[in-house]
PDB file of N, CA and C in Angstrom:
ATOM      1  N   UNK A   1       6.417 -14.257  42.896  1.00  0.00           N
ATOM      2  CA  UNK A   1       5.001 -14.450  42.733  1.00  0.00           C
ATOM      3  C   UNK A   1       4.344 -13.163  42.226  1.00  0.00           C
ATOM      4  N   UNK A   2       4.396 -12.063  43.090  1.00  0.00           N
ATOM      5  CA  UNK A   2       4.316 -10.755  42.785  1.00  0.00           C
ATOM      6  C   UNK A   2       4.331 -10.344  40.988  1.00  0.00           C
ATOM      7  N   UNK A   3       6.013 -10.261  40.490  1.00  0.00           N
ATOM      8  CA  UNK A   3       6.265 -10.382  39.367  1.00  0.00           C
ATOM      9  C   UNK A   3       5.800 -11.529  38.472  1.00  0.00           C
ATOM     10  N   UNK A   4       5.366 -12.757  38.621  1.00  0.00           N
ATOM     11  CA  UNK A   4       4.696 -13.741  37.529  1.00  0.00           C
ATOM     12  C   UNK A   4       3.206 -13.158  37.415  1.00  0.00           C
ATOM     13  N   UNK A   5       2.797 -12.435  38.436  1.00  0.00           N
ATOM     14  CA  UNK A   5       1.529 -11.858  38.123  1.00  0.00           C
ATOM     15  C   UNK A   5       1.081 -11.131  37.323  1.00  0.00           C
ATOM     16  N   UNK A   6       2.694 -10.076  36.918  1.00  0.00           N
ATOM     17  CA  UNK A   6       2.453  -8.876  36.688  1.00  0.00           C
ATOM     18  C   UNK A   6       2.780  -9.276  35.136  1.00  0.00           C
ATOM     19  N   UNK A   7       3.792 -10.027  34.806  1.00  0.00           N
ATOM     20  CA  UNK A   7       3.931 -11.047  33.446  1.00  0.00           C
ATOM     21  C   UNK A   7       2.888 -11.016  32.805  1.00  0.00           C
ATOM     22  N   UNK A   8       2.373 -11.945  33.222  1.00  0.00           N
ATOM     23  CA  UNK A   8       0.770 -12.839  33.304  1.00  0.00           C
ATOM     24  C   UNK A   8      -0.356 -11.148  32.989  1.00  0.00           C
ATOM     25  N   UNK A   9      -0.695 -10.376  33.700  1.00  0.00           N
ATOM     26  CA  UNK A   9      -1.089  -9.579  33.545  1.00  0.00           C
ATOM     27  C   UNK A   9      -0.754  -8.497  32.140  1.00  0.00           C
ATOM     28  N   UNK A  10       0.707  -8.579  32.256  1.00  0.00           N
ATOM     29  CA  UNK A  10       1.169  -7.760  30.513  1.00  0.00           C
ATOM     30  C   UNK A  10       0.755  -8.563  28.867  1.00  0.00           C
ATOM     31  N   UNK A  11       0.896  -9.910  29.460  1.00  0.00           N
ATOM     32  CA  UNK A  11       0.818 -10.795  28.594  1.00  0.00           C
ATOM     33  C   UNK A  11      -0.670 -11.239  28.211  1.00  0.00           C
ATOM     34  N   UNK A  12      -1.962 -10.574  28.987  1.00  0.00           N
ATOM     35  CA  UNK A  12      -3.059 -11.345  28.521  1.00  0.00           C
ATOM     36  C   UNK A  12      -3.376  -9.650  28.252  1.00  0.00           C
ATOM     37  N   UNK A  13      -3.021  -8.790  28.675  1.00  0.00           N
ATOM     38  CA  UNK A  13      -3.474  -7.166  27.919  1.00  0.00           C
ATOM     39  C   UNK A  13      -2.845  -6.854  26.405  1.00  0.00           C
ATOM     40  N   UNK A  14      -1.380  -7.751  26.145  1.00  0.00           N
ATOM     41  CA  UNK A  14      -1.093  -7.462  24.939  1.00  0.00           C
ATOM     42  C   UNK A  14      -1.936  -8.326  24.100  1.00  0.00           C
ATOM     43  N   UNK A  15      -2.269  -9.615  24.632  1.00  0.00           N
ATOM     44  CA  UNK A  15      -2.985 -10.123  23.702  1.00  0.00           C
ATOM     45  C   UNK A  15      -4.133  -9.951  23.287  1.00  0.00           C
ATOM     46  N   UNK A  16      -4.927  -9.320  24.657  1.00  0.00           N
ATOM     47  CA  UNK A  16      -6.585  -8.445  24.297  1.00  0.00           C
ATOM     48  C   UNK A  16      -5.870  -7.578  23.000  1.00  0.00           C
ATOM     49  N   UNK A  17      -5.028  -6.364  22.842  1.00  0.00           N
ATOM     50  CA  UNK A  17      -5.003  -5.708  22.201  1.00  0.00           C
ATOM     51  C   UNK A  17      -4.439  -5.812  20.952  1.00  0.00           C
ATOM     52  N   UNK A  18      -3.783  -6.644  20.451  1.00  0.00           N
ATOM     53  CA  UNK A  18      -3.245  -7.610  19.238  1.00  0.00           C
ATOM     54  C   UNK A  18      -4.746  -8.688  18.544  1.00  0.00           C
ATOM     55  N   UNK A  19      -5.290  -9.206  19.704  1.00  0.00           N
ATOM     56  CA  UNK A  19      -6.546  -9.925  18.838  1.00  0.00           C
ATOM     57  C   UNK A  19      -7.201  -9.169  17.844  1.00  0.00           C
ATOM     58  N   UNK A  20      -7.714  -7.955  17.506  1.00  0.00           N
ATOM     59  CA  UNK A  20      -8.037  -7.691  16.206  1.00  0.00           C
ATOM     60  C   UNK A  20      -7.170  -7.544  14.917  1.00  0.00           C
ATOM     61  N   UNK A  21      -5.277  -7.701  15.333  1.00  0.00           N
ATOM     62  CA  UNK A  21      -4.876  -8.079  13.983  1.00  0.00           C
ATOM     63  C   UNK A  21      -5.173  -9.299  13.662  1.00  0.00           C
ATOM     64  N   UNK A  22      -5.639 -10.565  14.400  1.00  0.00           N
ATOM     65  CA  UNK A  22      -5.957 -11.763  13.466  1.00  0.00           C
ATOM     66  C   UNK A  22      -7.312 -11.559  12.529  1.00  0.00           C
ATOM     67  N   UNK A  23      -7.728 -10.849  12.483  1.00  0.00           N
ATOM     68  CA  UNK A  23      -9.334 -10.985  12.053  1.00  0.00           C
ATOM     69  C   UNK A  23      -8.579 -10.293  10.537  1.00  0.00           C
ATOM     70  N   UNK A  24      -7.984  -9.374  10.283  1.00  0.00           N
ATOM     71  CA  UNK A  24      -7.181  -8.785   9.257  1.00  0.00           C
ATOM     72  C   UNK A  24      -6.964  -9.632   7.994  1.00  0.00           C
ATOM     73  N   UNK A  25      -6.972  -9.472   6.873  1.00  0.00           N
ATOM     74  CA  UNK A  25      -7.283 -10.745   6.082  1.00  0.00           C
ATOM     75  C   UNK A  25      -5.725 -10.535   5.327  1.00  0.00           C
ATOM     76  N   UNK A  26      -5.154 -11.474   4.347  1.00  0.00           N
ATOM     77  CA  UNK A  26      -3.718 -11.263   4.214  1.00  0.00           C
ATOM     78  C   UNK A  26      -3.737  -9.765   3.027  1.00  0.00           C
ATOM     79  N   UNK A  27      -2.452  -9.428   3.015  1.00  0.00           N
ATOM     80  CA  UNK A  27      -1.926  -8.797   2.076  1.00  0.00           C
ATOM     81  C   UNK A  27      -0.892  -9.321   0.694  1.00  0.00           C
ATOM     82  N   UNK A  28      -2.026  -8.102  -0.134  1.00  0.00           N
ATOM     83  CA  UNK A  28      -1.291  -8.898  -1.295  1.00  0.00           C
ATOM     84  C   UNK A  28      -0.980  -7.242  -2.083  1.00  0.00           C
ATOM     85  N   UNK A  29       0.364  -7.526  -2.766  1.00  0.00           N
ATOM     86  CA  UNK A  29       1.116  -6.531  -3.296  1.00  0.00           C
ATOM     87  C   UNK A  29       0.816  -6.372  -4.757  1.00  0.00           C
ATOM     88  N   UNK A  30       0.292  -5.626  -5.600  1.00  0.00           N
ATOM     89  CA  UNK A  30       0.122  -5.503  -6.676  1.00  0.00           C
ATOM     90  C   UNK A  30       1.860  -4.953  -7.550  1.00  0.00           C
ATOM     91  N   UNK A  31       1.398  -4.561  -9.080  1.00  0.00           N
ATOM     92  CA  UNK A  31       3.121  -4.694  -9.422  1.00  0.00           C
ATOM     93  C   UNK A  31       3.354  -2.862  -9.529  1.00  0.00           C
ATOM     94  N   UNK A  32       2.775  -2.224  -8.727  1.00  0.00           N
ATOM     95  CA  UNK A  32       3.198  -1.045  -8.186  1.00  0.00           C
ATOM     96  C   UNK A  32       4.112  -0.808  -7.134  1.00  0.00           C
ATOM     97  N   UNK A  33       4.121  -1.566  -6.515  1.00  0.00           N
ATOM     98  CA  UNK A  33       4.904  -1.941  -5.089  1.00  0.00           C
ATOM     99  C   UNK A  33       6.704  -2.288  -6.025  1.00  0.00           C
ATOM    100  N   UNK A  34       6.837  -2.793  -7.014  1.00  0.00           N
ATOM    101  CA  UNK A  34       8.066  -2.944  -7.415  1.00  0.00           C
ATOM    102  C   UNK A  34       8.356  -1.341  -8.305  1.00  0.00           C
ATOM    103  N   UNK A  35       7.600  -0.711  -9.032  1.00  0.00           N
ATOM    104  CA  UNK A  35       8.053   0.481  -9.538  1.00  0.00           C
ATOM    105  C   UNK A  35       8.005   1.173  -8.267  1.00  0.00           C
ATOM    106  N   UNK A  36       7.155   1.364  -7.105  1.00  0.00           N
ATOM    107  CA  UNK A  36       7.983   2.374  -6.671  1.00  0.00           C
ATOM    108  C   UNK A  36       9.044   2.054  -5.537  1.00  0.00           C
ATOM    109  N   UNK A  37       9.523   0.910  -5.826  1.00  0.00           N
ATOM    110  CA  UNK A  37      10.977   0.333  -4.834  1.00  0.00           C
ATOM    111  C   UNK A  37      12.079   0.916  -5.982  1.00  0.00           C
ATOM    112  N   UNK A  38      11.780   0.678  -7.159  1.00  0.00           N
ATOM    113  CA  UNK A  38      12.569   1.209  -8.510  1.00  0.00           C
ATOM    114  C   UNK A  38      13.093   2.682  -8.138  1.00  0.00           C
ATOM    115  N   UNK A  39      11.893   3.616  -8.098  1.00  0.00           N
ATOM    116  CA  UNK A  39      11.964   4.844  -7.569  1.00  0.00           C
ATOM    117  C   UNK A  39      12.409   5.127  -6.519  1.00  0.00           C
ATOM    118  N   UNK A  40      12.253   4.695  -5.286  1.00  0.00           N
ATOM    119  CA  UNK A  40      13.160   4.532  -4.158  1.00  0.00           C
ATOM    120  C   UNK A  40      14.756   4.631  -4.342  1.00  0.00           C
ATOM    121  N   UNK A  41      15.056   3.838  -5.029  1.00  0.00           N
ATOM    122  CA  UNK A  41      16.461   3.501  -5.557  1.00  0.00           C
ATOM    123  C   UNK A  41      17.703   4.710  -6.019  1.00  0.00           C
ATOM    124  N   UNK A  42      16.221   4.767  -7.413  1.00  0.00           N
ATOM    125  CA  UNK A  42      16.870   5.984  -7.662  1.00  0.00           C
ATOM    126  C   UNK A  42      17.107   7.540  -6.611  1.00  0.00           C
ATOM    127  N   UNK A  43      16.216   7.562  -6.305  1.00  0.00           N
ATOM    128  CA  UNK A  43      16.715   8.281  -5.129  1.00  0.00           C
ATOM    129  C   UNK A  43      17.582   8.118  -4.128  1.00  0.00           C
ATOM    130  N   UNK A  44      17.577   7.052  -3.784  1.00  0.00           N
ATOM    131  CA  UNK A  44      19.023   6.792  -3.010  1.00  0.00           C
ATOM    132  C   UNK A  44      20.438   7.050  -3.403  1.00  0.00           C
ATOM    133  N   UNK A  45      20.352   6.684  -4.867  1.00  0.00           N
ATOM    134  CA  UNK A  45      21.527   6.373  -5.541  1.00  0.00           C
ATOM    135  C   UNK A  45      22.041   8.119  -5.438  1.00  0.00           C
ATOM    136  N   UNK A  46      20.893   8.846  -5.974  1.00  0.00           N
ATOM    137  CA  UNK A  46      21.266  10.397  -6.336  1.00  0.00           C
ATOM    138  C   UNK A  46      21.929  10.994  -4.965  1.00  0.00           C
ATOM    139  N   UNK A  47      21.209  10.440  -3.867  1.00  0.00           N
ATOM    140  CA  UNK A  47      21.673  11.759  -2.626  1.00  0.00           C
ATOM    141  C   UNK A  47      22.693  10.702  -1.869  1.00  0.00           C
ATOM    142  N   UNK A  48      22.583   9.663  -2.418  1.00  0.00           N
ATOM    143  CA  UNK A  48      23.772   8.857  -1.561  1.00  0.00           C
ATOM    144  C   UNK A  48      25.871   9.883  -2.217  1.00  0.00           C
ATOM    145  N   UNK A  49      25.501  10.287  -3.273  1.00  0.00           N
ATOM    146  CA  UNK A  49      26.509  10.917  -3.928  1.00  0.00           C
ATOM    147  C   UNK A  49      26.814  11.965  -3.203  1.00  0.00           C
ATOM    148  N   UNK A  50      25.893  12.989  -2.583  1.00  0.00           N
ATOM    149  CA  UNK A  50      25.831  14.316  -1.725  1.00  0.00           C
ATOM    150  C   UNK A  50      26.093  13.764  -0.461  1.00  0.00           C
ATOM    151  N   UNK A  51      25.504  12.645   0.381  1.00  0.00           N
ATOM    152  CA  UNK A  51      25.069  12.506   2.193  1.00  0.00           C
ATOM    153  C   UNK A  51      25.737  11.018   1.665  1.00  0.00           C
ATOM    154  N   UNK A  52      26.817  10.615   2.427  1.00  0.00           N
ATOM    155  CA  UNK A  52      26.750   9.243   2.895  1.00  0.00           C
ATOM    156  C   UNK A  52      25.373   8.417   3.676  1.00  0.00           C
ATOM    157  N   UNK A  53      24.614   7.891   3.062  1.00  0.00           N
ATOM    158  CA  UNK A  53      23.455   7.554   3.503  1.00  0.00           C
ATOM    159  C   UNK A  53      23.535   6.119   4.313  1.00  0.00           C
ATOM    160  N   UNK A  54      24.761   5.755   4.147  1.00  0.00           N
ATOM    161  CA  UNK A  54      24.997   4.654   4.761  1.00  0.00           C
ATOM    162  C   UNK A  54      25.170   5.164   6.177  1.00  0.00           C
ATOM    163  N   UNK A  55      26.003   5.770   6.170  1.00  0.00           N
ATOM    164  CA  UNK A  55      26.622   6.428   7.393  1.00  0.00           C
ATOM    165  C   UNK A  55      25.386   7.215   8.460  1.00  0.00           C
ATOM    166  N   UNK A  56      24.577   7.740   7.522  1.00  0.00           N
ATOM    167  CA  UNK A  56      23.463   8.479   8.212  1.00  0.00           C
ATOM    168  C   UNK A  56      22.727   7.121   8.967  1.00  0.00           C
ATOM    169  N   UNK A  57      22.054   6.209   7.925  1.00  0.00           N
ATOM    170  CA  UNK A  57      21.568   5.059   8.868  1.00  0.00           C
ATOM    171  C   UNK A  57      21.751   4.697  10.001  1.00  0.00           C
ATOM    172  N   UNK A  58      23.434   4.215   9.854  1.00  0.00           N
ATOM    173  CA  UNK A  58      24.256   3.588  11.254  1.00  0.00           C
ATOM    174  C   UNK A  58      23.976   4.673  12.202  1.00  0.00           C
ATOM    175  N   UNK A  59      23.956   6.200  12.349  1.00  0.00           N
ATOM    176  CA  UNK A  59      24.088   6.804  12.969  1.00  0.00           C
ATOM    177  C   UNK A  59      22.522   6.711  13.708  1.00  0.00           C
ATOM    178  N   UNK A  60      21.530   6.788  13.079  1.00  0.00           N
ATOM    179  CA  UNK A  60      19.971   6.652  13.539  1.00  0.00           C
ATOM    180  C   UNK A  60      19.721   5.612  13.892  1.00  0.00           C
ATOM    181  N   UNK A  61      20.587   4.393  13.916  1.00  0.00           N
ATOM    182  CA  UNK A  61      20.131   3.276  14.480  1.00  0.00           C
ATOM    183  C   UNK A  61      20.604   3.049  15.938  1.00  0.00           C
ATOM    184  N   UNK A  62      21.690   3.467  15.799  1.00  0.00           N
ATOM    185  CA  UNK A  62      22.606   3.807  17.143  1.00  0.00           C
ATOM    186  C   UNK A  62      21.577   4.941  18.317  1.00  0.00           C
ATOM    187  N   UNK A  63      21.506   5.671  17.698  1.00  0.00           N
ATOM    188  CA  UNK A  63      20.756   7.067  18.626  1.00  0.00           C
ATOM    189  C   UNK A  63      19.041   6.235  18.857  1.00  0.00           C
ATOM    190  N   UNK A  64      18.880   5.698  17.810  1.00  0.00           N
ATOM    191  CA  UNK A  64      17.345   4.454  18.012  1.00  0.00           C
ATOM    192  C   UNK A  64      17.568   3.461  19.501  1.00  0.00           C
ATOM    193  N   UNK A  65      18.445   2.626  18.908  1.00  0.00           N
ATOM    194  CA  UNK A  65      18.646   1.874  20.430  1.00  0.00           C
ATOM    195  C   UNK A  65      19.302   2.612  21.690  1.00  0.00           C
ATOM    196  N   UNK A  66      20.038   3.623  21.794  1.00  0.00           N
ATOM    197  CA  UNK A  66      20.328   4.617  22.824  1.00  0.00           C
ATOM    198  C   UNK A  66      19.036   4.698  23.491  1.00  0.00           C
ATOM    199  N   UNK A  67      18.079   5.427  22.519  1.00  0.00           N
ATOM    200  CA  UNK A  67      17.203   5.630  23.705  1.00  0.00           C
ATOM    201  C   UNK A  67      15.956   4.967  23.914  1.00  0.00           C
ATOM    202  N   UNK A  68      15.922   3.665  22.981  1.00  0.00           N
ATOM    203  CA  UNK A  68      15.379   2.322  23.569  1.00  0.00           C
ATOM    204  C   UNK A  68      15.431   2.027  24.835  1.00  0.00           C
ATOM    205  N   UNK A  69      16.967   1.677  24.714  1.00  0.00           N
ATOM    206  CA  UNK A  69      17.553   0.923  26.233  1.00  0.00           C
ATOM    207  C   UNK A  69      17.120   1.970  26.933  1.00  0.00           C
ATOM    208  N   UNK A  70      17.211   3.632  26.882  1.00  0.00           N
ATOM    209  CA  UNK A  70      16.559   4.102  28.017  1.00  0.00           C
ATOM    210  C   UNK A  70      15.285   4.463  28.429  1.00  0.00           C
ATOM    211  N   UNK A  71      14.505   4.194  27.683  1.00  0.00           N
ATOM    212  CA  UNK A  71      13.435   4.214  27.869  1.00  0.00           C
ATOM    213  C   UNK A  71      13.171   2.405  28.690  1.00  0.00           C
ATOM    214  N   UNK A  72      13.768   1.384  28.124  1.00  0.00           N
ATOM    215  CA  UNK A  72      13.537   0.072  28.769  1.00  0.00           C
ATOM    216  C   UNK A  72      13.662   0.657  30.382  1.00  0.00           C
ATOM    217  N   UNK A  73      15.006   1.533  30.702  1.00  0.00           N
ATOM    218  CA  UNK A  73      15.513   1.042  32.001  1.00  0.00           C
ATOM    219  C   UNK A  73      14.838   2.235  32.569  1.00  0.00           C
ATOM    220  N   UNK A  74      14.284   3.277  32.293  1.00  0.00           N
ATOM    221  CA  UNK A  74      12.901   4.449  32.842  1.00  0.00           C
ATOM    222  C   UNK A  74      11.817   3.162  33.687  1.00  0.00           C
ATOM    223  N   UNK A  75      11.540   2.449  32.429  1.00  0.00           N
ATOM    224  CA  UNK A  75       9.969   1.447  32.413  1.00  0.00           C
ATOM    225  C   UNK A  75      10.736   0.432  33.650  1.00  0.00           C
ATOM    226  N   UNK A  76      11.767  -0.004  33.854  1.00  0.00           N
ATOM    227  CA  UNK A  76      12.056  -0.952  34.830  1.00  0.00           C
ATOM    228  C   UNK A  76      12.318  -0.498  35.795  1.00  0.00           C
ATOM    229  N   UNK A  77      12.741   1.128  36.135  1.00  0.00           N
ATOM    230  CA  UNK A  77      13.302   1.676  37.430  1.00  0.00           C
ATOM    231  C   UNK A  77      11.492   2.183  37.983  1.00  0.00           C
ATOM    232  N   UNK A  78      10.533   2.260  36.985  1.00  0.00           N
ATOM    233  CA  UNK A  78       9.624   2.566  37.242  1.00  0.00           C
ATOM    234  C   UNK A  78       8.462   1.469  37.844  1.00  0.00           C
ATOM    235  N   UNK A  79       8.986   0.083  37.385  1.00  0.00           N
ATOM    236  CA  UNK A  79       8.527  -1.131  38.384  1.00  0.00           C
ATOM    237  C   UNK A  79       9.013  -1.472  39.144  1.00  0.00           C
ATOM    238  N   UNK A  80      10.201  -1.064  39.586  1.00  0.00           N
ATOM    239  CA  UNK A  80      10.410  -1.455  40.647  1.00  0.00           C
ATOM    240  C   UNK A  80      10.632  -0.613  41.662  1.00  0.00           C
ATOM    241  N   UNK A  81      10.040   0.337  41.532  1.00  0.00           N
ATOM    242  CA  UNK A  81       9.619   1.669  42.628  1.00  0.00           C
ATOM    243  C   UNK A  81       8.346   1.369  43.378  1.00  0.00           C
ATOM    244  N   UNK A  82       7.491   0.400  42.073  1.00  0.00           N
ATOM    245  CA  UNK A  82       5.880   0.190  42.603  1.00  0.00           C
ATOM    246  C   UNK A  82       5.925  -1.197  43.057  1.00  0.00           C
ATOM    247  N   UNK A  83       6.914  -2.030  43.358  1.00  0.00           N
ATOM    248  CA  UNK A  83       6.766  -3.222  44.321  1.00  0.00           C
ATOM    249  C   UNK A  83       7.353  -2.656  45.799  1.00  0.00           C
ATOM    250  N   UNK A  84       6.170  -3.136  46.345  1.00  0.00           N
ATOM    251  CA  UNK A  84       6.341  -2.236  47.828  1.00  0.00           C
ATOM    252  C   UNK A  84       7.573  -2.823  48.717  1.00  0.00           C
ATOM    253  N   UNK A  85       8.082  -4.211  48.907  1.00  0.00           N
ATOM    254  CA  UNK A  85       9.114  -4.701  49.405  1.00  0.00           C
ATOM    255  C   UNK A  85      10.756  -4.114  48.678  1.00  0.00           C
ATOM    256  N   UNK A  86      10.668  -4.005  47.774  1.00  0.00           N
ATOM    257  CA  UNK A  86      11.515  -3.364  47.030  1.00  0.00           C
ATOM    258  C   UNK A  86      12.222  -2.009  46.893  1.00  0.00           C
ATOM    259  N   UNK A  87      10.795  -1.367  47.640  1.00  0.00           N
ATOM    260  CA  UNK A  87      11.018   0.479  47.417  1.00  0.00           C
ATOM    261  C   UNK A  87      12.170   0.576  48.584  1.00  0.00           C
TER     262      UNK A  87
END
């Protein structure tokens, strides 16, 4: 009960704070957005020759979710310190 509250409580604060992206009107990409993906490219292509850039990715995505998950399990060891039956 405790925890459906606290749900319930995360879930109507994310949505207070998300309601002003609906008011946001759509996006539209003009044909600049494809020259500089062009340019992008080329740059990749050049330093991918020097840095495995593939390899760099995998490596930042890995060290990304590393300290996701620890930051998740900080935020969960940290709720359940503050339910008083629990402590």
């Amino acid at each position: 009960m405790i925890i459906t509250a606290i749900l319930n409580l995360v879930y109507v604060f994310l949505g207070f704070i998300l309601s002003p992206l609906s008011l946001l009107g759509d996006v539209s990409l003009n044909s600049n957005f494809a020259s500089s993906l062009a340019t992008a490219s080329g740059y990749y292509h050049a330093l991918n020759g020097i840095l495995p850039m593939d390899t760099m990715i995998e490596i930042l995505g890995i060290s990304l979710a590393f300290e996701g998950g620890y930051l998740i399990f900080k935020l969960l060891m940290w709720i359940i310190k503050k339910i008083p039956m629990l402590n």
